[in-house]
Protein backbone atom coordinates (compact mmCIF):
# COMPACT_ATOMS: atom_id res chain seq x y z
CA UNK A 1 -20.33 6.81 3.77
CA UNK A 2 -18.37 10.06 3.46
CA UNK A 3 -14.79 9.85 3.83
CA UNK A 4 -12.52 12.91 4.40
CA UNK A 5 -8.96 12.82 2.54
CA UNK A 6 -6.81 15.57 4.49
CA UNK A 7 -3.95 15.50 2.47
CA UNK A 8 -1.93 17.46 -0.44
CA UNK A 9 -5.10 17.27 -2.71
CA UNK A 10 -6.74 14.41 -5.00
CA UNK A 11 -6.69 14.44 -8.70
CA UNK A 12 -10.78 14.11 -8.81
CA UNK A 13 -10.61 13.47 -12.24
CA UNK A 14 -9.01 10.08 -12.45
CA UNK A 15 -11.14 8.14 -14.38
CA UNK A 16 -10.77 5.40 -11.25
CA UNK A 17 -11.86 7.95 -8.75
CA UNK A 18 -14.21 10.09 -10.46
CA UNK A 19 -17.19 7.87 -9.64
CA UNK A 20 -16.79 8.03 -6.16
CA UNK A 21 -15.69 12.14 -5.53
CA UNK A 22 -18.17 13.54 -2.79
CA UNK A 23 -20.09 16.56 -4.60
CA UNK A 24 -21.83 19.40 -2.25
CA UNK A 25 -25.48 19.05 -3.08
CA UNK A 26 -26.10 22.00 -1.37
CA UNK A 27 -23.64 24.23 -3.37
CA UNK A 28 -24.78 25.43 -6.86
CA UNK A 29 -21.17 25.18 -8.95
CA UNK A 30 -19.22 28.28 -9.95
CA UNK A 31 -22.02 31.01 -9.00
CA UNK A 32 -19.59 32.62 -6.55
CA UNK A 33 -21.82 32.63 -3.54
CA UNK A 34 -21.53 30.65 -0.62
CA UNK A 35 -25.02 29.17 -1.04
CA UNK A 36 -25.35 26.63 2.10
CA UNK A 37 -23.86 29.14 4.16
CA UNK A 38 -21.45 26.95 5.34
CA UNK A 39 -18.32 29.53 5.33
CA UNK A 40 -16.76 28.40 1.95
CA UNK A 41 -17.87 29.69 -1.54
CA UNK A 42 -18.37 27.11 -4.52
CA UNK A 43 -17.30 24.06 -2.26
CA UNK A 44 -18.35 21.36 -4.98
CA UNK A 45 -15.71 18.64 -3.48
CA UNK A 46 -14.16 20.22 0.10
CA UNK A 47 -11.90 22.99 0.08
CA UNK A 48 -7.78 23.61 -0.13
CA UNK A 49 -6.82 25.25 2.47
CA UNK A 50 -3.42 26.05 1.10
CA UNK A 51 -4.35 27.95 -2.03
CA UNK A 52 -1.83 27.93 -5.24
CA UNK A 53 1.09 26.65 -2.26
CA UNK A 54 2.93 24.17 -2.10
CA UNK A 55 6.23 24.04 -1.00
CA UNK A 56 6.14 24.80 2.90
CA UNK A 57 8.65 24.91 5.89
CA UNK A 58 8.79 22.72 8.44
CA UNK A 59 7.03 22.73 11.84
CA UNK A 60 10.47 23.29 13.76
CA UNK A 61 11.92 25.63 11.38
CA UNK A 62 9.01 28.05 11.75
CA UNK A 63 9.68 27.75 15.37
CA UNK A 64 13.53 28.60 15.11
CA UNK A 65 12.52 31.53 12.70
CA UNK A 66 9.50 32.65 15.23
CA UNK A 67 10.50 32.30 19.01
CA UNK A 68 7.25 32.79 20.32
CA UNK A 69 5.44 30.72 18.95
CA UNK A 70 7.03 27.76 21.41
CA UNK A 71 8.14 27.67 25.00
CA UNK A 72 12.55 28.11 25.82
CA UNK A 73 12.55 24.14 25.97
CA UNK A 74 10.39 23.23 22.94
CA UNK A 75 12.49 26.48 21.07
CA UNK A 76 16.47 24.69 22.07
CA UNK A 77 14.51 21.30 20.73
CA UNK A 78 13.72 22.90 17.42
CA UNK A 79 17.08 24.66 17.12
CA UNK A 80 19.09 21.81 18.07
CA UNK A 81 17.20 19.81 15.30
CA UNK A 82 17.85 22.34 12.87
CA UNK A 83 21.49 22.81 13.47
CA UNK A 84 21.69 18.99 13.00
CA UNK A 85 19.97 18.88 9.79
CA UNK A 86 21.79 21.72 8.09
CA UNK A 87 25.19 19.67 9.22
CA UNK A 88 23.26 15.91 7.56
CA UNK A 89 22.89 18.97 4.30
CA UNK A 90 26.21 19.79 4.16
CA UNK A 91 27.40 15.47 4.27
CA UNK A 92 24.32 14.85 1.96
CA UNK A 93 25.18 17.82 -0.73
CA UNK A 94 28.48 15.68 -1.19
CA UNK A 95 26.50 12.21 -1.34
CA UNK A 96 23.70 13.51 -3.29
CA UNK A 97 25.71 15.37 -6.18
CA UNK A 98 28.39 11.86 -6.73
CA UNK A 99 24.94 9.85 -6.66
CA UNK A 100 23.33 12.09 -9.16
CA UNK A 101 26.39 12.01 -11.33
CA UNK A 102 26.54 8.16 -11.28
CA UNK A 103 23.11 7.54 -12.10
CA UNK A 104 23.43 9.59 -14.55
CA UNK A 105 26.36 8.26 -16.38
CA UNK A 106 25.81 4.62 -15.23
CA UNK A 107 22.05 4.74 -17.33
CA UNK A 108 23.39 6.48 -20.31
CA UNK A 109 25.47 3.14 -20.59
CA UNK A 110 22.48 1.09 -19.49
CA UNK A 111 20.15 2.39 -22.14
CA UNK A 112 22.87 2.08 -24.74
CA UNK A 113 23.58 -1.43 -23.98
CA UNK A 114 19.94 -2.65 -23.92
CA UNK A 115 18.83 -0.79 -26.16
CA UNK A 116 16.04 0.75 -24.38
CA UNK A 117 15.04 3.92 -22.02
CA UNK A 118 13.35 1.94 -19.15
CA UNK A 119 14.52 -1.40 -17.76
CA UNK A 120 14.62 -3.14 -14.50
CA UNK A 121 16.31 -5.38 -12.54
CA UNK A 122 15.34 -8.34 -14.23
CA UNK A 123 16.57 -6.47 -17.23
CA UNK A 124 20.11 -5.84 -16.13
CA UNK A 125 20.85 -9.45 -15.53
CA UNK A 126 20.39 -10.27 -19.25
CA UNK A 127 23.47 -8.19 -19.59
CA UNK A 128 26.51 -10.30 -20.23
CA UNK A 129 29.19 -7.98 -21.57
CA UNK A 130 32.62 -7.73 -19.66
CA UNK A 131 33.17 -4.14 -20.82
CA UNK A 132 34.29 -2.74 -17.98
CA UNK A 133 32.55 0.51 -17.93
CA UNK A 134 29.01 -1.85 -18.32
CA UNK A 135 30.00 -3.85 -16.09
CA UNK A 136 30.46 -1.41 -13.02
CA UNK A 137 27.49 0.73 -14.55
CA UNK A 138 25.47 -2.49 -14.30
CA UNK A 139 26.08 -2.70 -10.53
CA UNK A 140 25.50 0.87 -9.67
CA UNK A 141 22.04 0.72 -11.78
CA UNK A 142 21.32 -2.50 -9.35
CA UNK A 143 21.84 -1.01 -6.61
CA UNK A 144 20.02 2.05 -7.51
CA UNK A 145 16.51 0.25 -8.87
CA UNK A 146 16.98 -1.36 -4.97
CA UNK A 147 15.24 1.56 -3.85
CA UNK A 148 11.59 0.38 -4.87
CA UNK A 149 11.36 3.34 -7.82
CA UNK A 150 12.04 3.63 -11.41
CA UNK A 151 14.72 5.51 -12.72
CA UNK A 152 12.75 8.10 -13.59
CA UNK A 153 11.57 8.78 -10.61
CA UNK A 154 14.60 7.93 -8.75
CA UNK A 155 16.67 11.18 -10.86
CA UNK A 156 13.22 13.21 -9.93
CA UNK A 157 13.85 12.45 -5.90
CA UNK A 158 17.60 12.78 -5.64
CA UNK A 159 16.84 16.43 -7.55
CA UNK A 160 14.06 16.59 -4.90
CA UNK A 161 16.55 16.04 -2.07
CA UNK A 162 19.53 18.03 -3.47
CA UNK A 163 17.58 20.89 -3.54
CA UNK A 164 16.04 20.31 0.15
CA UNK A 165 19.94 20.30 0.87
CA UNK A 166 20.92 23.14 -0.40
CA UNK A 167 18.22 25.37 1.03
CA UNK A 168 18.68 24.17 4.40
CA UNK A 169 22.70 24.79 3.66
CA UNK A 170 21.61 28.47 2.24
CA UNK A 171 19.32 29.21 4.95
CA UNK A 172 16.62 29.88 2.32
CA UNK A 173 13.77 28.21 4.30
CA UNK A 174 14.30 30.49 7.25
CA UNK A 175 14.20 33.53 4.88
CA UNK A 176 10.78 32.41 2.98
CA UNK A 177 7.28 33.00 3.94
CA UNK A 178 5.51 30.75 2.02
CA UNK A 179 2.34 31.03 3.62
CA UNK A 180 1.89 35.13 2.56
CA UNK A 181 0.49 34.14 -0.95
CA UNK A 182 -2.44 33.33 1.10
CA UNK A 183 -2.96 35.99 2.91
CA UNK A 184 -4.45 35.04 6.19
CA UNK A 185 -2.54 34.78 9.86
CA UNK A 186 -1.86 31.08 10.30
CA UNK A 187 -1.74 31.85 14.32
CA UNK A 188 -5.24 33.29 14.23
CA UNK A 189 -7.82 30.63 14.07
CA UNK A 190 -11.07 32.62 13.57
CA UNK A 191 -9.35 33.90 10.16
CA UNK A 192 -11.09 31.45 8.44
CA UNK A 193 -11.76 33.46 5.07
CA UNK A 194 -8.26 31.72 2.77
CA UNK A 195 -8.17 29.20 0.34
CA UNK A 196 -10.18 28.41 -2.57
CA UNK A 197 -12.40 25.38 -4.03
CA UNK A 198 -9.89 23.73 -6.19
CA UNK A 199 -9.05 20.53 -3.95
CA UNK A 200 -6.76 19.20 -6.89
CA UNK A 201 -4.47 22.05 -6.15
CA UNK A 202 -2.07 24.29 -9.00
CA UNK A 203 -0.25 21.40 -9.59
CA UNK A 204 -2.12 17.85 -10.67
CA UNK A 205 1.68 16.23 -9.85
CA UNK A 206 1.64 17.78 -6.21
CA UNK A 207 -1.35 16.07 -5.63
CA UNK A 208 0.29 12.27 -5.93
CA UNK A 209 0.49 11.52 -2.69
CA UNK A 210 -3.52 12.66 -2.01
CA UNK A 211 -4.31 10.44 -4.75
CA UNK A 212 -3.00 7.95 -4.01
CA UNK A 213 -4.41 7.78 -0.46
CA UNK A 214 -7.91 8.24 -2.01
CA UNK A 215 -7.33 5.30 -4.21
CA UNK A 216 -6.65 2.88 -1.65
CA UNK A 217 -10.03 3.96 -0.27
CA UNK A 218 -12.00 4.28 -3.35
CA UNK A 219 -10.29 3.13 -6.67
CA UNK A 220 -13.10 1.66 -8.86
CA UNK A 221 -13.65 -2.20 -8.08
CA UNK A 222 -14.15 -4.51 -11.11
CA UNK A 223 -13.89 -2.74 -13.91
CA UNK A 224 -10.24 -3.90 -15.15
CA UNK A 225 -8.35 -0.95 -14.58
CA UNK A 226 -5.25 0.02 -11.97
CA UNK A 227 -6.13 -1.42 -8.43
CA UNK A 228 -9.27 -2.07 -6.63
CA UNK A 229 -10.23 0.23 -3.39
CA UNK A 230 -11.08 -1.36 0.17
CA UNK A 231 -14.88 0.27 -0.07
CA UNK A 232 -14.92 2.11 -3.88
CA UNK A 233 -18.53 0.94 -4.12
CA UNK A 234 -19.50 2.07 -0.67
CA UNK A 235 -17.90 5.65 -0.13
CA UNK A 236 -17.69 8.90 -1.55
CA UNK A 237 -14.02 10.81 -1.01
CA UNK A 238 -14.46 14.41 0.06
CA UNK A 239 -11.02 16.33 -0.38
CA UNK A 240 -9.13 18.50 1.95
CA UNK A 241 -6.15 19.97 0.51
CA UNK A 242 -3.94 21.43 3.57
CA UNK A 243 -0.71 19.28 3.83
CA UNK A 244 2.10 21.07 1.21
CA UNK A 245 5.66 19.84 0.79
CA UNK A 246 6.91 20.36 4.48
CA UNK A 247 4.65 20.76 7.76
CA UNK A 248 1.09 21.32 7.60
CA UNK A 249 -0.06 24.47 9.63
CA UNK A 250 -2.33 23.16 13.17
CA UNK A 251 -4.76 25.73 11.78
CA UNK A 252 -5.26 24.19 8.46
CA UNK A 253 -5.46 20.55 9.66
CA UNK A 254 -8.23 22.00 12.77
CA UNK A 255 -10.42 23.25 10.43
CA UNK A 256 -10.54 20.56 7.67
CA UNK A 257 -10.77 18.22 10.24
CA UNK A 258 -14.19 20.73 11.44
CA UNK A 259 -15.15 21.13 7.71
CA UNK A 260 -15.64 17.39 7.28
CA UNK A 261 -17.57 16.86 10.18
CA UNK A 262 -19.71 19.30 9.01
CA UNK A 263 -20.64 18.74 5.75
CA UNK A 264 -21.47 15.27 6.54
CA UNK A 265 -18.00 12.79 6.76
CA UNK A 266 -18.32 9.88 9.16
CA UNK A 267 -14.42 8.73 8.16
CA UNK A 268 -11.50 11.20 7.80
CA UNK A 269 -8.16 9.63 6.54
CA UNK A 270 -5.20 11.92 8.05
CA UNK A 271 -2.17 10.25 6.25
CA UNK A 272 0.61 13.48 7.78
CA UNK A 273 2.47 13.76 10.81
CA UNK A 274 5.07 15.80 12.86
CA UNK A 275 7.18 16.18 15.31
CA UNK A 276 6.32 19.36 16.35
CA UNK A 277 3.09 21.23 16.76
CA UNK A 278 2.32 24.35 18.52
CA UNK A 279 -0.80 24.82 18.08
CA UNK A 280 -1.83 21.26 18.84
CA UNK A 281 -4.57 22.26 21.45
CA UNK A 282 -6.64 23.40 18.00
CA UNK A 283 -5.94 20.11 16.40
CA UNK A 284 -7.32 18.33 19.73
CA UNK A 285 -10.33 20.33 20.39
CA UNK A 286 -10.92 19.49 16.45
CA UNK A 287 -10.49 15.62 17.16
CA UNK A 288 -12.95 16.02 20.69
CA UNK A 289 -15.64 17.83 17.99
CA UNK A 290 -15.51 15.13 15.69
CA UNK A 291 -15.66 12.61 18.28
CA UNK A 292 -18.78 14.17 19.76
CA UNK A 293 -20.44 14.36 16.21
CA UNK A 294 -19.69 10.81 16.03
CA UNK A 295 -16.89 10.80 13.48
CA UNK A 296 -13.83 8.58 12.89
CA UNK A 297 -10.30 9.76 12.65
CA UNK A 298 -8.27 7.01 11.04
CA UNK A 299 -4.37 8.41 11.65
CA UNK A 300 -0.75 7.29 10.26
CA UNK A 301 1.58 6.72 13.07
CA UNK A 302 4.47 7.93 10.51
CA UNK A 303 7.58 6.59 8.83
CA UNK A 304 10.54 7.58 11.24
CA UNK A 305 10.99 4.27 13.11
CA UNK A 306 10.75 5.63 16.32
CA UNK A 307 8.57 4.52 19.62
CA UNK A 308 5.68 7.14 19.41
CA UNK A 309 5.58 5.92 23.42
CA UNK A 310 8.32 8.12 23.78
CA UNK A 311 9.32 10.52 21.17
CA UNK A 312 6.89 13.15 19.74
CA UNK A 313 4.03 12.59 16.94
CA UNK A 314 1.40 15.20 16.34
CA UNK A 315 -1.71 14.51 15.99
CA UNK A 316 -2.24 12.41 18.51
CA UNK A 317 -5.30 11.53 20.98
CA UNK A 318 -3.03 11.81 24.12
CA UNK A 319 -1.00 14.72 25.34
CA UNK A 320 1.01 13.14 28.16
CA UNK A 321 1.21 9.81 25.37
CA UNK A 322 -0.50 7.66 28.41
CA UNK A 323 -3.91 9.29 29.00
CA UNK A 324 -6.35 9.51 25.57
CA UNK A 325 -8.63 12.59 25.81
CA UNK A 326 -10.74 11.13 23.03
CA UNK A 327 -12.11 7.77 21.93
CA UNK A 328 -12.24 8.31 18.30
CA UNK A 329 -8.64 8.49 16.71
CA UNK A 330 -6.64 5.44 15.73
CA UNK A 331 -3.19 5.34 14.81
CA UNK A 332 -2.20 3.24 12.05
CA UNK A 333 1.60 1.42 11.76
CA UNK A 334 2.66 -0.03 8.59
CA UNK A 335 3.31 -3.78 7.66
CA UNK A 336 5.64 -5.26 4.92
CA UNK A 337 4.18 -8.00 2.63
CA UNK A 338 6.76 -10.49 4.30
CA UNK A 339 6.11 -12.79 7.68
CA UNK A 340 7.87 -13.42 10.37
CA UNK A 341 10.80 -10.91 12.04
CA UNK A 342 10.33 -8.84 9.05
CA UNK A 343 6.00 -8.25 8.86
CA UNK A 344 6.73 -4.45 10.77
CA UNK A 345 7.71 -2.75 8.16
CA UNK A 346 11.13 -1.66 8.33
CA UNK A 347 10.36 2.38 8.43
CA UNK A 348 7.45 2.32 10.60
CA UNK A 349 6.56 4.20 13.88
CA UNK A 350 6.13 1.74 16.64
CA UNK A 351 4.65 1.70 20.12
CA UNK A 352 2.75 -0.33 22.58
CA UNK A 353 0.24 2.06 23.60
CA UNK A 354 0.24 5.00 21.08
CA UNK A 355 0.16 2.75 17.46
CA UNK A 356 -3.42 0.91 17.78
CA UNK A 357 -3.04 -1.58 14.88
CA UNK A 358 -0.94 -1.88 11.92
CA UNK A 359 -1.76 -2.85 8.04
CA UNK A 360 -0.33 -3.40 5.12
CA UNK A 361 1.46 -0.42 3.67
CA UNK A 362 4.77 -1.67 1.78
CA UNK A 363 4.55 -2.04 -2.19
CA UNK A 364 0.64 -0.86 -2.13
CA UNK A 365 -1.04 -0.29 -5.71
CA UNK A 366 -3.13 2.82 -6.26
CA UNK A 367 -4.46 5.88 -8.48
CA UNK A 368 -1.92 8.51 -9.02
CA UNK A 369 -2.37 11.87 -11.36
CA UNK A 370 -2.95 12.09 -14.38
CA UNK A 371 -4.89 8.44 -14.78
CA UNK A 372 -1.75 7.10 -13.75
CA UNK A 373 -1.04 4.14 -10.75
CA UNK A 374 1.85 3.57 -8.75
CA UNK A 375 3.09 1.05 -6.03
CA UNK A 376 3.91 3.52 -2.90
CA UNK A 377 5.19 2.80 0.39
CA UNK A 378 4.43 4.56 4.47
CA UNK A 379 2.17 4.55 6.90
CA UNK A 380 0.54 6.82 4.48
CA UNK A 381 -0.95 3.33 2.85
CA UNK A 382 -1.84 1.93 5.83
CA UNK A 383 -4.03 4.25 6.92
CA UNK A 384 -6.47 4.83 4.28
CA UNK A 385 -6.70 0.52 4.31
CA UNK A 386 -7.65 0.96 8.05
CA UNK A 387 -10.27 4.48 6.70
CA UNK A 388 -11.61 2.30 3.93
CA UNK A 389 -12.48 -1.16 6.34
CA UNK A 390 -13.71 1.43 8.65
CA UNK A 391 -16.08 2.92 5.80
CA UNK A 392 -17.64 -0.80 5.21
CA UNK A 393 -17.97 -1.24 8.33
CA UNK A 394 -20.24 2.07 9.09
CA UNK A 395 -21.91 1.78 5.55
CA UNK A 396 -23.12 -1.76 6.71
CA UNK A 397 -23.80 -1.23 10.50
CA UNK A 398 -24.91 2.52 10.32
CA UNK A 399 -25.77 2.31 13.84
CA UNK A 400 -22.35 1.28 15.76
CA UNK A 401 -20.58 4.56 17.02
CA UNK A 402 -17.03 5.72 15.97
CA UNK A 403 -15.69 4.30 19.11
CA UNK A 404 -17.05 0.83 18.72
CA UNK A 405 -15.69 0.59 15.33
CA UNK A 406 -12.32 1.34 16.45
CA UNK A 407 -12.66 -0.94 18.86
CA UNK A 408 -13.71 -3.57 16.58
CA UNK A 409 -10.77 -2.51 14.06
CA UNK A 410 -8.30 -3.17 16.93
CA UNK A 411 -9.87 -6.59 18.24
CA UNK A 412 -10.30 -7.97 14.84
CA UNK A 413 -6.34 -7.02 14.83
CA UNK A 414 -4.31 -10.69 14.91
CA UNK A 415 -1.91 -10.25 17.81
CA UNK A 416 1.91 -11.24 16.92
């Protein structure tokens, strides 16, 4: 069974992922001629549909920037978010530069004391020195590893959020077109001729979160290495690079969406989300294609703890969020690894009718670049657990339709 990874590319040459990565049979490799006709040239693995970017804006700030391309109400929506974010940048500069400076200082002492350059919690406890600098850079460091990362990466996302901060603060994402490198008009959808075959993308780090997702699918089972995927031995993972740092483009997700379908995917993993989309009538007549060619769309309901009932969450498979237009989408929540008033994890999307079923995606264990593995965190997980279930089921009952299997995904669901 094919599975389709939307997402910000997959490192396809993890040695835990390379055995499953979808190759075009129909393609002959690096001839530079579109030889199944199919619209894309040298498509060994899928296509990125976002070229060498990778830093984008987001949904509503493209709308504040470009006034027509939403109605007066959706526009004062998007400004009115906007003007609230760049006053969170202005509190979160001031937050964000004390927090960089304390982590900073407070693991200088760390590593001195200890002796060593990476240590966790379990690490800091063995610390029994009074010294009052340790002592108070011993508490900061605790409360700092409480995040879920490791230092490391901790200094890498504060830097990553600083900088968000001061853009928004600078007004620099209003004044950058990041989408001209590739040349095509994002609000045109027959301009289909963008992009290139390198589904890893410019930048094998970019592509963690991609990875990732394609690991919980398809990681290599049983052969003692990182983590094991839901259906490794029963998929292959075709890539579809066209979510960037910030909002994907409607266009981009419409016609991966289309390009899988096409060249043969019967599950497509859309781990991305927004709150805005203006182009969403693409993105649906994309979901009603796949649905007629019999194709699953397996969908994270998205990590803002908010009821998806009410407040806005593209894609979707419902416009007025009562009425579904299609019978092939479902939206995946995330649980924690705890029971009980707790099993919702705590930054999950929620609601009654729009989130179909939820599983697990706290603390989840899967490739990342560079034959690397990390535990990640989102609705992001979830979803490719639901994709890769959803790929055993069709490999083993080949005949059941799209719709029946996400009907049996949501009765097999234990109700809480």
């Amino acid at each position: 069974v094919i599975v389709g990874i939307i997402d910000s590319g997959v490192d396809i040459e993890h040695p835990d992922l390379a055995a499953a990565v979808w190759t075009n049979s129909k393609e002959i490799a690096g001839n530079g001629i579109d030889d199944d006709k199919n619209g894309f040239i040298d498509d060994m693995h899928g296509w990125n549909f976002l070229g060498d970017i990778t830093k984008e804006n987001l949904e509503y700030e493209r709308i504040v920037k470009d006034k027509t391309l939403a109605d007066a109400a959706t526009y004062n929506k998007a400004k009115a978010l906007y003007d609230e974010k760049v006053a969170e940048a202005s509190q979160g500069r001031t937050q964000l530069e004390a927090m960089t400076m304390a982590i900073n200082g407070a693991d200088e002492v760390i590593k001195k004391e200890l002796k060593k350059d990476v240590y966790t919690v379990a690490d800091l406890e063995t610390i029994t020195s009074t010294d009052a600098k340790v002592v108070e850079s011993k508490q900061v460091m605790k409360q700092m590893l409480s995040f879920g990362l490791p230092v490391a990466d901790l200094k890498v996302e504060i830097k990553k959020e600083l900088e968000g901060a001061l853009l928004a603060l600078n007004g620099d994402n209003l004044k950058t077109n990041y989408r001209k490198v590739l040349g095509d008009n994002p609000n045109d959808l027959t301009d289909t001729k963008y992009g290139n075959n390198n589904v890893i993308g410019p930048d094998k780090q970019e592509a963690l979160h991609g990875t990732h997702v394609a690991g919980i699918v398809a990681q290599g089972r049983y052969n003692n290495i990182g983590g094991d995927g839901v259906a490794s031995n029963n998929v292959e993972i075709m890539t579809l690079r066209a979510v960037p740092d910030g909002d994907e483009y409607d266009k981009d997700i419409a016609l991966a969406i289309r390009y899988a379908v096409d060249n043969g995917a019967k599950v497509i993993n859309g781990s991305f989300g927004k709150s805005f989309s203006p182009q969403k009538q693409w993105v649906y007549d994309a979901i009603k294609y796949a649905e007629k060619k019999d194709v699953l769309i397996v969908h994270a309901a998205g990590n803002d703890a908010k009821d998806i009932d009410v407040e806005d969450n593209f894609p979707n498979d419902s416009d007025d969020k009562k009425t579904e237009f299609a019978n092939n989408l479902i939206t995946i929540g995330a649980l924690n690894f705890e029971y009980g008033e707790n099993v919702v994890a705590n930054f999950s999307n929620f609601g009654a009718l729009n989130v179909d079923v939820f599983a697990p995606g706290v603390q989840i264990y899967a490739t990342t670049p560079e034959n690397s593995y990390r535990y990640l965190a989102g609705t992001s997980m979830a979803s490719p657990n639901v994709a890769g279930v959803a790929a055993l089921i069709r490999s083993y009952y080949p005949k059941l339709s799209a719709s029946q299997v996400k009907q049996i995904l949501m009765d097999s669901g234990t109700k809480i």
